[in-house]
PDB file of N, CA and C in Angstrom:
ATOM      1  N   UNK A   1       0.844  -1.166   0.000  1.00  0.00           N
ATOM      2  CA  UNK A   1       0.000   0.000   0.000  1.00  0.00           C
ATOM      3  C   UNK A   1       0.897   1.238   0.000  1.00  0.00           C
ATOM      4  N   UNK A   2       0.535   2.080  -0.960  1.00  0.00           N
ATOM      5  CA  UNK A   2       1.043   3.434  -0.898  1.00  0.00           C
ATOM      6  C   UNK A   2       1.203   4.784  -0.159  1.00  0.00           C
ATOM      7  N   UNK A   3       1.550   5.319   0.654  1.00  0.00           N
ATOM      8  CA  UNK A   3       1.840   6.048   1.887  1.00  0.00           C
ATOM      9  C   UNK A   3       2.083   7.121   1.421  1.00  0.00           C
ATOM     10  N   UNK A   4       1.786   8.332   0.509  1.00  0.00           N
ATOM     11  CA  UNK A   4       1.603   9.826   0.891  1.00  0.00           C
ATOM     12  C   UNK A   4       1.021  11.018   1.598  1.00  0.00           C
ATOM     13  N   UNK A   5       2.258  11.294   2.835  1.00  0.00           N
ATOM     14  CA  UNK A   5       2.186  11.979   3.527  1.00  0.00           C
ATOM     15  C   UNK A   5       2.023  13.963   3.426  1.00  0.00           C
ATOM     16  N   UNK A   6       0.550  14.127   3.317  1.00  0.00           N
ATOM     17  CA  UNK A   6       0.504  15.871   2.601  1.00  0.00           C
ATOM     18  C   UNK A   6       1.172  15.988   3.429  1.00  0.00           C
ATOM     19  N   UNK A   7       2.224  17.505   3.615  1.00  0.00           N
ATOM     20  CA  UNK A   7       2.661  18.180   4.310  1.00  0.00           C
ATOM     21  C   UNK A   7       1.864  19.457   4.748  1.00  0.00           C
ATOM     22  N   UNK A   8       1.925  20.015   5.925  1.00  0.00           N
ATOM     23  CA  UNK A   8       0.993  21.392   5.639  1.00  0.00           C
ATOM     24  C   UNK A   8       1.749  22.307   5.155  1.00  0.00           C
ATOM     25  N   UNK A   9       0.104  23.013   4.318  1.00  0.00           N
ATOM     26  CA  UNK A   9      -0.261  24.152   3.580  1.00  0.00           C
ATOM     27  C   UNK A   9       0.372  23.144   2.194  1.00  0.00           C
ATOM     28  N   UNK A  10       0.561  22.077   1.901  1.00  0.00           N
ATOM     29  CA  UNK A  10       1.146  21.542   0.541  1.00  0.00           C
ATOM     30  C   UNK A  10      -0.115  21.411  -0.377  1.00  0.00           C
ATOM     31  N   UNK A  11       0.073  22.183  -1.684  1.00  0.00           N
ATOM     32  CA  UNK A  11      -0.819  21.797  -2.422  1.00  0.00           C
ATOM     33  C   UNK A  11      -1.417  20.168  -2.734  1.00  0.00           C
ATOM     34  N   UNK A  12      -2.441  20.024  -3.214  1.00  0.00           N
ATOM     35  CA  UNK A  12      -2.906  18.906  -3.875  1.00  0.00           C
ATOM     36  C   UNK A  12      -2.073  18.529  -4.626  1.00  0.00           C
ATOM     37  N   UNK A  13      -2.055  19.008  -5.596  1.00  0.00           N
ATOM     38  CA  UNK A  13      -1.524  18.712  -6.880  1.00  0.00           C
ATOM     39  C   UNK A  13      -0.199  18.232  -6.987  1.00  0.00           C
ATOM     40  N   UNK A  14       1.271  18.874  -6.030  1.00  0.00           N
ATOM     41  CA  UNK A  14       2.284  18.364  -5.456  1.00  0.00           C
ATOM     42  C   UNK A  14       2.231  16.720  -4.859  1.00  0.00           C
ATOM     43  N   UNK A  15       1.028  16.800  -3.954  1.00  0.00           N
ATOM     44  CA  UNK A  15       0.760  15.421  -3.279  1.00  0.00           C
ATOM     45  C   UNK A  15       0.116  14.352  -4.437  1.00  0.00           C
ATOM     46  N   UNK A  16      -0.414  15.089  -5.382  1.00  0.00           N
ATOM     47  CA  UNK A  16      -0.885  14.094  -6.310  1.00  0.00           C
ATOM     48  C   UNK A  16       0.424  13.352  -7.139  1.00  0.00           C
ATOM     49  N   UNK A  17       0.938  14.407  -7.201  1.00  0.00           N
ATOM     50  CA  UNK A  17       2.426  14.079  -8.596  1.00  0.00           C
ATOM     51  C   UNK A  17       3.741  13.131  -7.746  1.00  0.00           C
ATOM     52  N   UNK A  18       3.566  13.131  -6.159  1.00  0.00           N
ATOM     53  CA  UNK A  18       4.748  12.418  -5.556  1.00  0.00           C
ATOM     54  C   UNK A  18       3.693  11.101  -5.674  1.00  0.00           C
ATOM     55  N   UNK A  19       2.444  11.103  -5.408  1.00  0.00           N
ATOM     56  CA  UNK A  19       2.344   9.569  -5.534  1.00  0.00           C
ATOM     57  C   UNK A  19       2.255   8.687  -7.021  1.00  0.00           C
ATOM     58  N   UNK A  20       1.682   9.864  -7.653  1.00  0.00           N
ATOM     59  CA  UNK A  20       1.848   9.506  -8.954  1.00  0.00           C
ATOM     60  C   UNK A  20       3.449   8.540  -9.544  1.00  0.00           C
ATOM     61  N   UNK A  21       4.440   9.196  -8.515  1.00  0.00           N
ATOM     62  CA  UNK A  21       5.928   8.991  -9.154  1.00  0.00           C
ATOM     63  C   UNK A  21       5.896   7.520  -8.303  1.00  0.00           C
ATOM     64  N   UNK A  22       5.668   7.756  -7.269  1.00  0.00           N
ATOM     65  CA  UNK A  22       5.663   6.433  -6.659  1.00  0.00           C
ATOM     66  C   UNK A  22       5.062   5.039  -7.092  1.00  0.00           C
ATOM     67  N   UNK A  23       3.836   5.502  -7.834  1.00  0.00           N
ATOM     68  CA  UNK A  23       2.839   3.929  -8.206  1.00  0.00           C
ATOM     69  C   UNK A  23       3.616   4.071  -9.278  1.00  0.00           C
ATOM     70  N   UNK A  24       4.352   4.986 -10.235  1.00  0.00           N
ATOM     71  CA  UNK A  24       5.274   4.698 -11.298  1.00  0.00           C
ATOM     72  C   UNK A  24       5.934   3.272 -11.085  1.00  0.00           C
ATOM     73  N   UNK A  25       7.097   3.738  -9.934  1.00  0.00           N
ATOM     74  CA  UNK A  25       7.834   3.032  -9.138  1.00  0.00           C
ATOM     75  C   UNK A  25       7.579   1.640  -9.112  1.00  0.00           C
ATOM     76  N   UNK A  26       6.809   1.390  -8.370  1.00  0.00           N
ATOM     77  CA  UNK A  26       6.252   0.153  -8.162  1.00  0.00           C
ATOM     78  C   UNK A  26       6.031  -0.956  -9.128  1.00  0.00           C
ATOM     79  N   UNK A  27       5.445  -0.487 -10.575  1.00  0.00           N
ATOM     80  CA  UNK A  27       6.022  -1.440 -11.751  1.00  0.00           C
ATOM     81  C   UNK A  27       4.111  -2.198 -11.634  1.00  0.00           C
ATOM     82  N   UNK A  28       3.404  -1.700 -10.913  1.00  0.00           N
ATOM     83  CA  UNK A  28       2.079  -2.459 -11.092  1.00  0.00           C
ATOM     84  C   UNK A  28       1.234  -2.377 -12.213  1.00  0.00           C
ATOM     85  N   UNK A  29       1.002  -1.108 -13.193  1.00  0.00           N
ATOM     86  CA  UNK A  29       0.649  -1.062 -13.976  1.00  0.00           C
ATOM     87  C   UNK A  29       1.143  -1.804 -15.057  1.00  0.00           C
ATOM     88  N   UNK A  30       2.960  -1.521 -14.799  1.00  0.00           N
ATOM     89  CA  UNK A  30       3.478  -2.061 -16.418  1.00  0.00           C
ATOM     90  C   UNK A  30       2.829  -3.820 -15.981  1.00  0.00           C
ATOM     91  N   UNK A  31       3.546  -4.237 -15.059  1.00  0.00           N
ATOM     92  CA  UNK A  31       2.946  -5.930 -14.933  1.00  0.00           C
ATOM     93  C   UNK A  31       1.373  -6.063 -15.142  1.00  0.00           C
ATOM     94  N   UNK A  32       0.543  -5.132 -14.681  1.00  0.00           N
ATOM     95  CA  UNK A  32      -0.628  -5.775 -15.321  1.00  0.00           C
ATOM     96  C   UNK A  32      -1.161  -5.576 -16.990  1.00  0.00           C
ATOM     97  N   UNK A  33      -0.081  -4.973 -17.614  1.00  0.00           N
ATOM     98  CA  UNK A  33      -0.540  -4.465 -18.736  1.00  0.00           C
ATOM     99  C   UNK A  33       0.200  -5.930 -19.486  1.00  0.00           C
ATOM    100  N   UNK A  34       1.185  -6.036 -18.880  1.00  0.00           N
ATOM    101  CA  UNK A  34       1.999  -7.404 -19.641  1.00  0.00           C
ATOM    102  C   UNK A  34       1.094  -8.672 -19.395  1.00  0.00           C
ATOM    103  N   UNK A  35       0.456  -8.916 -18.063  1.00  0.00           N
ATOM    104  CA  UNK A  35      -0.116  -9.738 -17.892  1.00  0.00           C
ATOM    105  C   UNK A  35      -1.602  -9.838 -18.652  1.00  0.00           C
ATOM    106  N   UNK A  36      -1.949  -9.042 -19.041  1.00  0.00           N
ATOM    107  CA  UNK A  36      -3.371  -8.905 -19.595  1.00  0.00           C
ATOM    108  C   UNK A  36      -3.284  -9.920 -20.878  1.00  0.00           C
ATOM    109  N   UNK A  37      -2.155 -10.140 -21.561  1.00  0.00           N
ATOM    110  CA  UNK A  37      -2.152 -11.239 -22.806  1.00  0.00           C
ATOM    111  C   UNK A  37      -1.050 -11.486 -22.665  1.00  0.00           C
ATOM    112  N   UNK A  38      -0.786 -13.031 -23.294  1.00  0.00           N
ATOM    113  CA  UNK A  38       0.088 -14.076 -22.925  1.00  0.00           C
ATOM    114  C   UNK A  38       1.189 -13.049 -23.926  1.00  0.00           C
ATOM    115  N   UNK A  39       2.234 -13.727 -23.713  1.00  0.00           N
ATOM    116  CA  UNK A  39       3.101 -13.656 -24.812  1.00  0.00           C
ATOM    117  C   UNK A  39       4.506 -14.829 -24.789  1.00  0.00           C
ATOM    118  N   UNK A  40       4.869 -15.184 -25.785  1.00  0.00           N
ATOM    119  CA  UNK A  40       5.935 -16.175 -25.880  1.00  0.00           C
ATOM    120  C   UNK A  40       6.918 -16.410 -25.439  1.00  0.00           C
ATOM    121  N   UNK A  41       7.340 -16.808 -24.694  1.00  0.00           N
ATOM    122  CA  UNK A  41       9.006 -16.622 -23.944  1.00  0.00           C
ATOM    123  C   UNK A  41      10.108 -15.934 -25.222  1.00  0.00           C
ATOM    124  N   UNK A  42       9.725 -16.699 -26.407  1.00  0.00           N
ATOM    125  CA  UNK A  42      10.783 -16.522 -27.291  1.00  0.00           C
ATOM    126  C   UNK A  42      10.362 -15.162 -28.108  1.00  0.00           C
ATOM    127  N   UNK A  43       9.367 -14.616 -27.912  1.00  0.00           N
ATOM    128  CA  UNK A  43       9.173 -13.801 -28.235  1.00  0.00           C
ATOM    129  C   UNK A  43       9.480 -12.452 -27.428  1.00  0.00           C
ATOM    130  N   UNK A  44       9.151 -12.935 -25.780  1.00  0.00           N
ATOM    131  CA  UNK A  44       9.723 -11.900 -25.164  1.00  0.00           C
ATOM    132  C   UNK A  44      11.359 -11.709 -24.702  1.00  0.00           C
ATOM    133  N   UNK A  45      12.223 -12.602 -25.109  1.00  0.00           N
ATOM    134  CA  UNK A  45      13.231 -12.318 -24.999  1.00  0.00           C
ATOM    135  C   UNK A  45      13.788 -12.212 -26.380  1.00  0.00           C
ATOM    136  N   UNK A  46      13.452 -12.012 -27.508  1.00  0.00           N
ATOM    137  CA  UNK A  46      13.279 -11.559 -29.225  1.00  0.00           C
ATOM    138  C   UNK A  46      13.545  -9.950 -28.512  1.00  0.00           C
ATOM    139  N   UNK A  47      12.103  -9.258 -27.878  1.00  0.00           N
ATOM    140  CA  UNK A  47      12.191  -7.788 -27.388  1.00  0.00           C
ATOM    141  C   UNK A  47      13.547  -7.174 -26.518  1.00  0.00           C
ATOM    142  N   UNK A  48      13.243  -8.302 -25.341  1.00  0.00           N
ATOM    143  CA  UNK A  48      14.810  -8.025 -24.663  1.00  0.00           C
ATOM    144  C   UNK A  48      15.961  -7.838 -25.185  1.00  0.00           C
ATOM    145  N   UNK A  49      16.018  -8.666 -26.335  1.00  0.00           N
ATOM    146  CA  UNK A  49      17.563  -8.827 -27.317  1.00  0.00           C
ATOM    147  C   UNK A  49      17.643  -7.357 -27.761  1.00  0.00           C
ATOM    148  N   UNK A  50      16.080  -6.804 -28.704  1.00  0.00           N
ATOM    149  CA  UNK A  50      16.684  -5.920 -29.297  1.00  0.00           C
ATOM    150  C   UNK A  50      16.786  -4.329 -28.091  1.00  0.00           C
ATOM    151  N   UNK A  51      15.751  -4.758 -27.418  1.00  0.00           N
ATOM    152  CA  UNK A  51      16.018  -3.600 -26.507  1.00  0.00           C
ATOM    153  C   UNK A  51      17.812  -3.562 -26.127  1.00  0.00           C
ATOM    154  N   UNK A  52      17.739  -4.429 -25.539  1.00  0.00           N
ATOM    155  CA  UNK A  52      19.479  -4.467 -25.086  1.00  0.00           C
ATOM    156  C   UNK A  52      20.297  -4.200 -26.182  1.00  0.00           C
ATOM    157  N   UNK A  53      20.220  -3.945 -27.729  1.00  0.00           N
ATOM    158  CA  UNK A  53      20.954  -3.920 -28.603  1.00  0.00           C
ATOM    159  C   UNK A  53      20.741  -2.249 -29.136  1.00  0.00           C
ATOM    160  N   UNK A  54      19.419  -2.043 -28.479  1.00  0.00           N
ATOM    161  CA  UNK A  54      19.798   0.131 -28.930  1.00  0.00           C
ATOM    162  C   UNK A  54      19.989   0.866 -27.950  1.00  0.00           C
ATOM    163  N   UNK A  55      19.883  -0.405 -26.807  1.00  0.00           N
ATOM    164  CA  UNK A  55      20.601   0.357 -25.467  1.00  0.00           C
ATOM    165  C   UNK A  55      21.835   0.336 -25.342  1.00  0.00           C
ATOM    166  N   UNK A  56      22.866  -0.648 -26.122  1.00  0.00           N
ATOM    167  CA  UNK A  56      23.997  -0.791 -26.060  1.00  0.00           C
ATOM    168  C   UNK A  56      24.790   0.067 -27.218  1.00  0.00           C
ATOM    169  N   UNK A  57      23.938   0.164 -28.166  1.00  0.00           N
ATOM    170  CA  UNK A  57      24.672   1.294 -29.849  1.00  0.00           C
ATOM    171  C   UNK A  57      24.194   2.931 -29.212  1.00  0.00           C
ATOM    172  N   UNK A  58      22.818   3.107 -28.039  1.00  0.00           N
ATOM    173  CA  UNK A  58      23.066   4.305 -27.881  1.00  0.00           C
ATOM    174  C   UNK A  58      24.299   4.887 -26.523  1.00  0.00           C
ATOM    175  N   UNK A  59      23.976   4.020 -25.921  1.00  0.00           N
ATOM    176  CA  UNK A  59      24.691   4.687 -25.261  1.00  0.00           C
ATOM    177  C   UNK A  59      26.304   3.530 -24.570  1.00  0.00           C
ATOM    178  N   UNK A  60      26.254   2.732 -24.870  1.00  0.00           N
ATOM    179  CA  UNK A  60      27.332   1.719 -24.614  1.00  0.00           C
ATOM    180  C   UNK A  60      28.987   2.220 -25.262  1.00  0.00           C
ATOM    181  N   UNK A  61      28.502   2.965 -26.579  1.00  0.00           N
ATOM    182  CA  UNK A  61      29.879   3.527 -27.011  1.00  0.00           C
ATOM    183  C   UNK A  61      30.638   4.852 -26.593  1.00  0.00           C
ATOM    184  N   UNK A  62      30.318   5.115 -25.100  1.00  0.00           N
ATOM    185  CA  UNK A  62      30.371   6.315 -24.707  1.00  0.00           C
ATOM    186  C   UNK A  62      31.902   6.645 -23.973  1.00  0.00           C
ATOM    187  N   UNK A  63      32.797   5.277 -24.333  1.00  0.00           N
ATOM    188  CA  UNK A  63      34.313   5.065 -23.829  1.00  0.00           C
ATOM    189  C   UNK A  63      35.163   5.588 -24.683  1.00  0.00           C
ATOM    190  N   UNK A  64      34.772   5.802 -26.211  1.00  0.00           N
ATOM    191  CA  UNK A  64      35.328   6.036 -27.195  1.00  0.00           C
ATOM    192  C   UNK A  64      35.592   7.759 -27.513  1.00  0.00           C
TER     193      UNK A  64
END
């Protein structure tokens, strides 16, 4: 369960945007959005590969 503490005189909107960052955090949405339809092992590590492969050409060559 999520725990934002208003501070006084703190706007709403402040208290809205720290919890907002927080249920970010937490990763519940992305997992239920993944979980909502199956997908293939080999398919999801197909994604992983290429993710890891424009994460590594953007910023991996940064020694050079």
């Amino acid at each position: 369960m999520l725990i934002v503490n208003v501070k006084e005189n703190e706007p709403i909107d402040k208290a809205l945007k720290r919890f907002k960052k927080k249920f970010e955090k937490t990763g519940v949405l992305k997992e239920l959005r993944s979980r909502s339809a199956f997908q293939k092992p080999s398919v999801a590590r197909r994604h992983q590969v290429i993710r890891a492969t424009y994460k590594q050409k953007m910023y991996g060559n940064a020694d050079q």
